[in-house]
Protein backbone atom coordinates (compact mmCIF):
# COMPACT_ATOMS: atom_id res chain seq x y z
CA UNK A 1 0.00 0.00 0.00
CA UNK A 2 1.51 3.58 -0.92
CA UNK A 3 0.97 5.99 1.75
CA UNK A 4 2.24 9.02 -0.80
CA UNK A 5 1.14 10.42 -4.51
CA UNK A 6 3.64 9.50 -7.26
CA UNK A 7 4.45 12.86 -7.25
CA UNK A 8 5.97 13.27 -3.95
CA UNK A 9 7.48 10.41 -4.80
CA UNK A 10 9.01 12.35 -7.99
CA UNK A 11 9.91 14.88 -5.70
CA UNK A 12 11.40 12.95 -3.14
CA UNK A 13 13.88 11.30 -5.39
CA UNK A 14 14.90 14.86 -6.41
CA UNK A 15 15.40 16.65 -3.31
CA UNK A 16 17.58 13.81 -1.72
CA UNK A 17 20.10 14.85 -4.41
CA UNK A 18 19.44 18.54 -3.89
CA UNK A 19 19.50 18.76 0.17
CA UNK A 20 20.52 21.75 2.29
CA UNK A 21 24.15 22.09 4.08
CA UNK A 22 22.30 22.02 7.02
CA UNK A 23 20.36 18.74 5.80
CA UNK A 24 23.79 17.32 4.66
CA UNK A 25 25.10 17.73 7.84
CA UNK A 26 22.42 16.36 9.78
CA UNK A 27 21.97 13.70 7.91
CA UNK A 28 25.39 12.17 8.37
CA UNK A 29 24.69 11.78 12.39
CA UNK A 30 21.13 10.92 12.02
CA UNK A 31 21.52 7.65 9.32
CA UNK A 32 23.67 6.34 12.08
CA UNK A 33 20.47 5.50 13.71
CA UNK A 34 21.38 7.67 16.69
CA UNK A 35 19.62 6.23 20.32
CA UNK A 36 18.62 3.61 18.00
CA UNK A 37 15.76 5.23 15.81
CA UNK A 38 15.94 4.68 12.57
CA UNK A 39 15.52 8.09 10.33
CA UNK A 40 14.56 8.39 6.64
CA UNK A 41 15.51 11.24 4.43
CA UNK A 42 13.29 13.31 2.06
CA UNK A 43 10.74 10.72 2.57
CA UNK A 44 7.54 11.02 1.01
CA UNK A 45 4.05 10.89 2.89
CA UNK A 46 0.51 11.95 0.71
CA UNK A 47 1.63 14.78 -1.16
CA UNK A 48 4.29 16.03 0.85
CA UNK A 49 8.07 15.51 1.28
CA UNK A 50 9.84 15.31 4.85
CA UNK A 51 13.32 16.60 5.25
CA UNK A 52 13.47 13.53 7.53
CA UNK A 53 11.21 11.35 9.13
CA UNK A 54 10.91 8.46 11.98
CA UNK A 55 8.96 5.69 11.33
CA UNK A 56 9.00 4.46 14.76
CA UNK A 57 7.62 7.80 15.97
CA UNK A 58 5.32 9.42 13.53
CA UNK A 59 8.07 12.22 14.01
CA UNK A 60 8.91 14.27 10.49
CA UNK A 61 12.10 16.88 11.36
CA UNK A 62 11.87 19.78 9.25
CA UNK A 63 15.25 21.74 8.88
CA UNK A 64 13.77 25.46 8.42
CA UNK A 65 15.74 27.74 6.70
CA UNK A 66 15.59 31.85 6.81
CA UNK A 67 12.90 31.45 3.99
CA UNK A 68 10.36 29.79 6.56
CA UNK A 69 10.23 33.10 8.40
CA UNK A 70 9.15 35.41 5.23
CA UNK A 71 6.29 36.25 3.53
CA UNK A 72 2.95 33.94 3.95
CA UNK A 73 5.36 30.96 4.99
CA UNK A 74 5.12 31.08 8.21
CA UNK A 75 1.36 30.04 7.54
CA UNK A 76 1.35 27.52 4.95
CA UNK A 77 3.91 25.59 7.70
CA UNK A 78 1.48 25.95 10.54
CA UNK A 79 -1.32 24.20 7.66
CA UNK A 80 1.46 21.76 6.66
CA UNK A 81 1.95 20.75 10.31
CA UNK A 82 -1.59 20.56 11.05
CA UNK A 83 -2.39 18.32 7.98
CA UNK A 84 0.76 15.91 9.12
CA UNK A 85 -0.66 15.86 12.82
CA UNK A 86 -4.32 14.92 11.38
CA UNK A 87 -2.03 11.99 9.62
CA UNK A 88 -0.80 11.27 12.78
CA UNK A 89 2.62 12.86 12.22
CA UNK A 90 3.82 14.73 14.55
CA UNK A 91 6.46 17.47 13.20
CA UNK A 92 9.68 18.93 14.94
CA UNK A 93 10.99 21.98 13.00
CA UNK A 94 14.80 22.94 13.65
CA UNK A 95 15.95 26.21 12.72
CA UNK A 96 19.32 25.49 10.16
CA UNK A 97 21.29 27.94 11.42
CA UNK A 98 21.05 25.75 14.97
CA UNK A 99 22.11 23.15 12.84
CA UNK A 100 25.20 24.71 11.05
CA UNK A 101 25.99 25.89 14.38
CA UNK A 102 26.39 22.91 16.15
CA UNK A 103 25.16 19.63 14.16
CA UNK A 104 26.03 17.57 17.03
CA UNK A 105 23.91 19.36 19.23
CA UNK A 106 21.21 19.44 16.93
CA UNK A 107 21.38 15.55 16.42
CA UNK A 108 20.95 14.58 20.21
CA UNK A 109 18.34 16.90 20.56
CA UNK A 110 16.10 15.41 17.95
CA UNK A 111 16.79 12.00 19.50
CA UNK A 112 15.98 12.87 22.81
CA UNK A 113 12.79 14.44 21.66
CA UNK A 114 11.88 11.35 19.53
CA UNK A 115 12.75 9.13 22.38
CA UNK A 116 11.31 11.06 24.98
CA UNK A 117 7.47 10.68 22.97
CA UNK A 118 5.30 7.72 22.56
CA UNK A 119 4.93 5.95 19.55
CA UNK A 120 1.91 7.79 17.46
CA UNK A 121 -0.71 4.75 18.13
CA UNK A 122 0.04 5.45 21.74
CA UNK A 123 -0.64 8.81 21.21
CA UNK A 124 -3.86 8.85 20.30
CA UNK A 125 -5.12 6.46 23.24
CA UNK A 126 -3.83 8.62 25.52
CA UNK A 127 -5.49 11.57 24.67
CA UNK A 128 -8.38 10.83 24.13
CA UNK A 129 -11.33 8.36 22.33
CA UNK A 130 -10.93 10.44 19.17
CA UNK A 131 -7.41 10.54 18.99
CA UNK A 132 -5.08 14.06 19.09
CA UNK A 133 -1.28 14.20 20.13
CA UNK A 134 0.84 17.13 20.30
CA UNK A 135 0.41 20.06 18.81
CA UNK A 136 4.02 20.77 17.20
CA UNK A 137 7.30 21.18 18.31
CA UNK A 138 10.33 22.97 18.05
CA UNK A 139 13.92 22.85 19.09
């Protein structure tokens, strides 16, 4: 069963070529399957791409660059993040200049924070009897 539209797919494929510095850089530390979670990269849910994602969680990390904070962005991430959480995705978004400025850092962070949260079915027990979760994150 695909969980994704062949053209995130599409997309998918062609970001992982094109990612970030910052992505680069966190990528390195999080394919070692750091506090052992397993992390995919540009990975394609519905019609939208995650910079990364954990399966194991329902976690997506999105690696926000200066761009997020201009114009309508801002917005369309809050509507991105609240379609993901009614997919049961929760969504972590970590600034890239935290990243450049200390990758390490930014790596145990995001593993802490996955490790730290229930698994998504989990979630949605404890809640309540019509599921929910958090409402976003950030580092």
């Amino acid at each position: 069963m695909e969980d994704h539209t062949p053209e995130a797919l599409i997309l998918a494929r062609k970001l992982r070529g094109e990612m970030t510095l910052p992505e680069v850089l966190l990528w390195r530390l999080l394919k070692g399957k750091p506090m052992g979670l397993k992390f995919r990269k540009q990975h394609p849910i519905e019609n939208f791409v995650l910079d990364f994602y954990c399966v194991q969680k329902g976690i997506a990390i999105e690696v926000d660059g200066i761009a997020h904070d201009m114009g309508n962005r801002p917005e369309r991430d809050a509507s991105r993040d609240a379609k993901l959480r009614a997919l049961g995705i929760e969504v972590i978004r970590v600034p890239a200049a935290d990243v450049l400025r200390d990758v390490e850092n930014a790596a145990d962070a995001i593993g802490r924070l996955c490790t730290d949260r229930p698994p998504p079915s989990a979630l949605r027990a404890a809640t309540s009897p019509n599921g929910g979760g958090f409402t976003g994150a950030h580092l």
